[in-house]
Protein backbone atom coordinates (compact mmCIF):
# COMPACT_ATOMS: atom_id res chain seq x y z
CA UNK A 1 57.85 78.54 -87.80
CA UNK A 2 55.26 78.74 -85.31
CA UNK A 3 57.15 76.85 -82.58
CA UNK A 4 59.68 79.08 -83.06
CA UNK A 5 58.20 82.40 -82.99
CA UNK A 6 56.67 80.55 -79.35
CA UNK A 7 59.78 79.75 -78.28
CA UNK A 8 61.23 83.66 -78.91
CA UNK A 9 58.52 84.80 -76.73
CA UNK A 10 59.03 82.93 -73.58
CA UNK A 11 60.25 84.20 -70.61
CA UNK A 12 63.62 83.21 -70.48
CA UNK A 13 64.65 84.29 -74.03
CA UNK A 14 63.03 88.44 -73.62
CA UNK A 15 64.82 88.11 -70.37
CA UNK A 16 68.60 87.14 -71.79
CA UNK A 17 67.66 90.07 -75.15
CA UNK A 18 66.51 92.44 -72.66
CA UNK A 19 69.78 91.79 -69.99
CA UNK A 20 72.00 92.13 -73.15
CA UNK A 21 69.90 95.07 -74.73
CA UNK A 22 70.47 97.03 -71.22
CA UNK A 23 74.26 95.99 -71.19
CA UNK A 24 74.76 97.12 -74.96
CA UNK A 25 73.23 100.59 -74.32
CA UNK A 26 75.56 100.91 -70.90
CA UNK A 27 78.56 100.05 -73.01
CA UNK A 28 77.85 102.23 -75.92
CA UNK A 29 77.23 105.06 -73.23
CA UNK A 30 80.73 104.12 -70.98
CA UNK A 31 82.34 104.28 -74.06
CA UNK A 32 81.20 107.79 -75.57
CA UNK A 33 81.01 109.25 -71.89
CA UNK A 34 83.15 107.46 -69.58
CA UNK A 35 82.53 109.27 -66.24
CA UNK A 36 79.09 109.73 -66.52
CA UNK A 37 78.79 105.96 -64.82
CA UNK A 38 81.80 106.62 -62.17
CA UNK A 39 80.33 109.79 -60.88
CA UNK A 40 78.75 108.28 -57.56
């Protein structure tokens, strides 16, 4: 179990949860407010 809370700290694995964190909350946004994103 220790390995493997290790591993879920390492760079590369909070880097993919925080890329798809950031993508969730744009998609949940784009979907309830779909020009706030196209206004530029």
């Amino acid at each position: 179990m220790k390995d493997f809370v290790t591993y879920l700290s390492t760079a590369p694995v909070l880097g993919v949860v925080t890329v798809f964190g950031l993508a969730s909350v744009l998609a949940v946004i784009n979907y309830y407010f779909p020009d706030i994103l196209s206004l530029g």
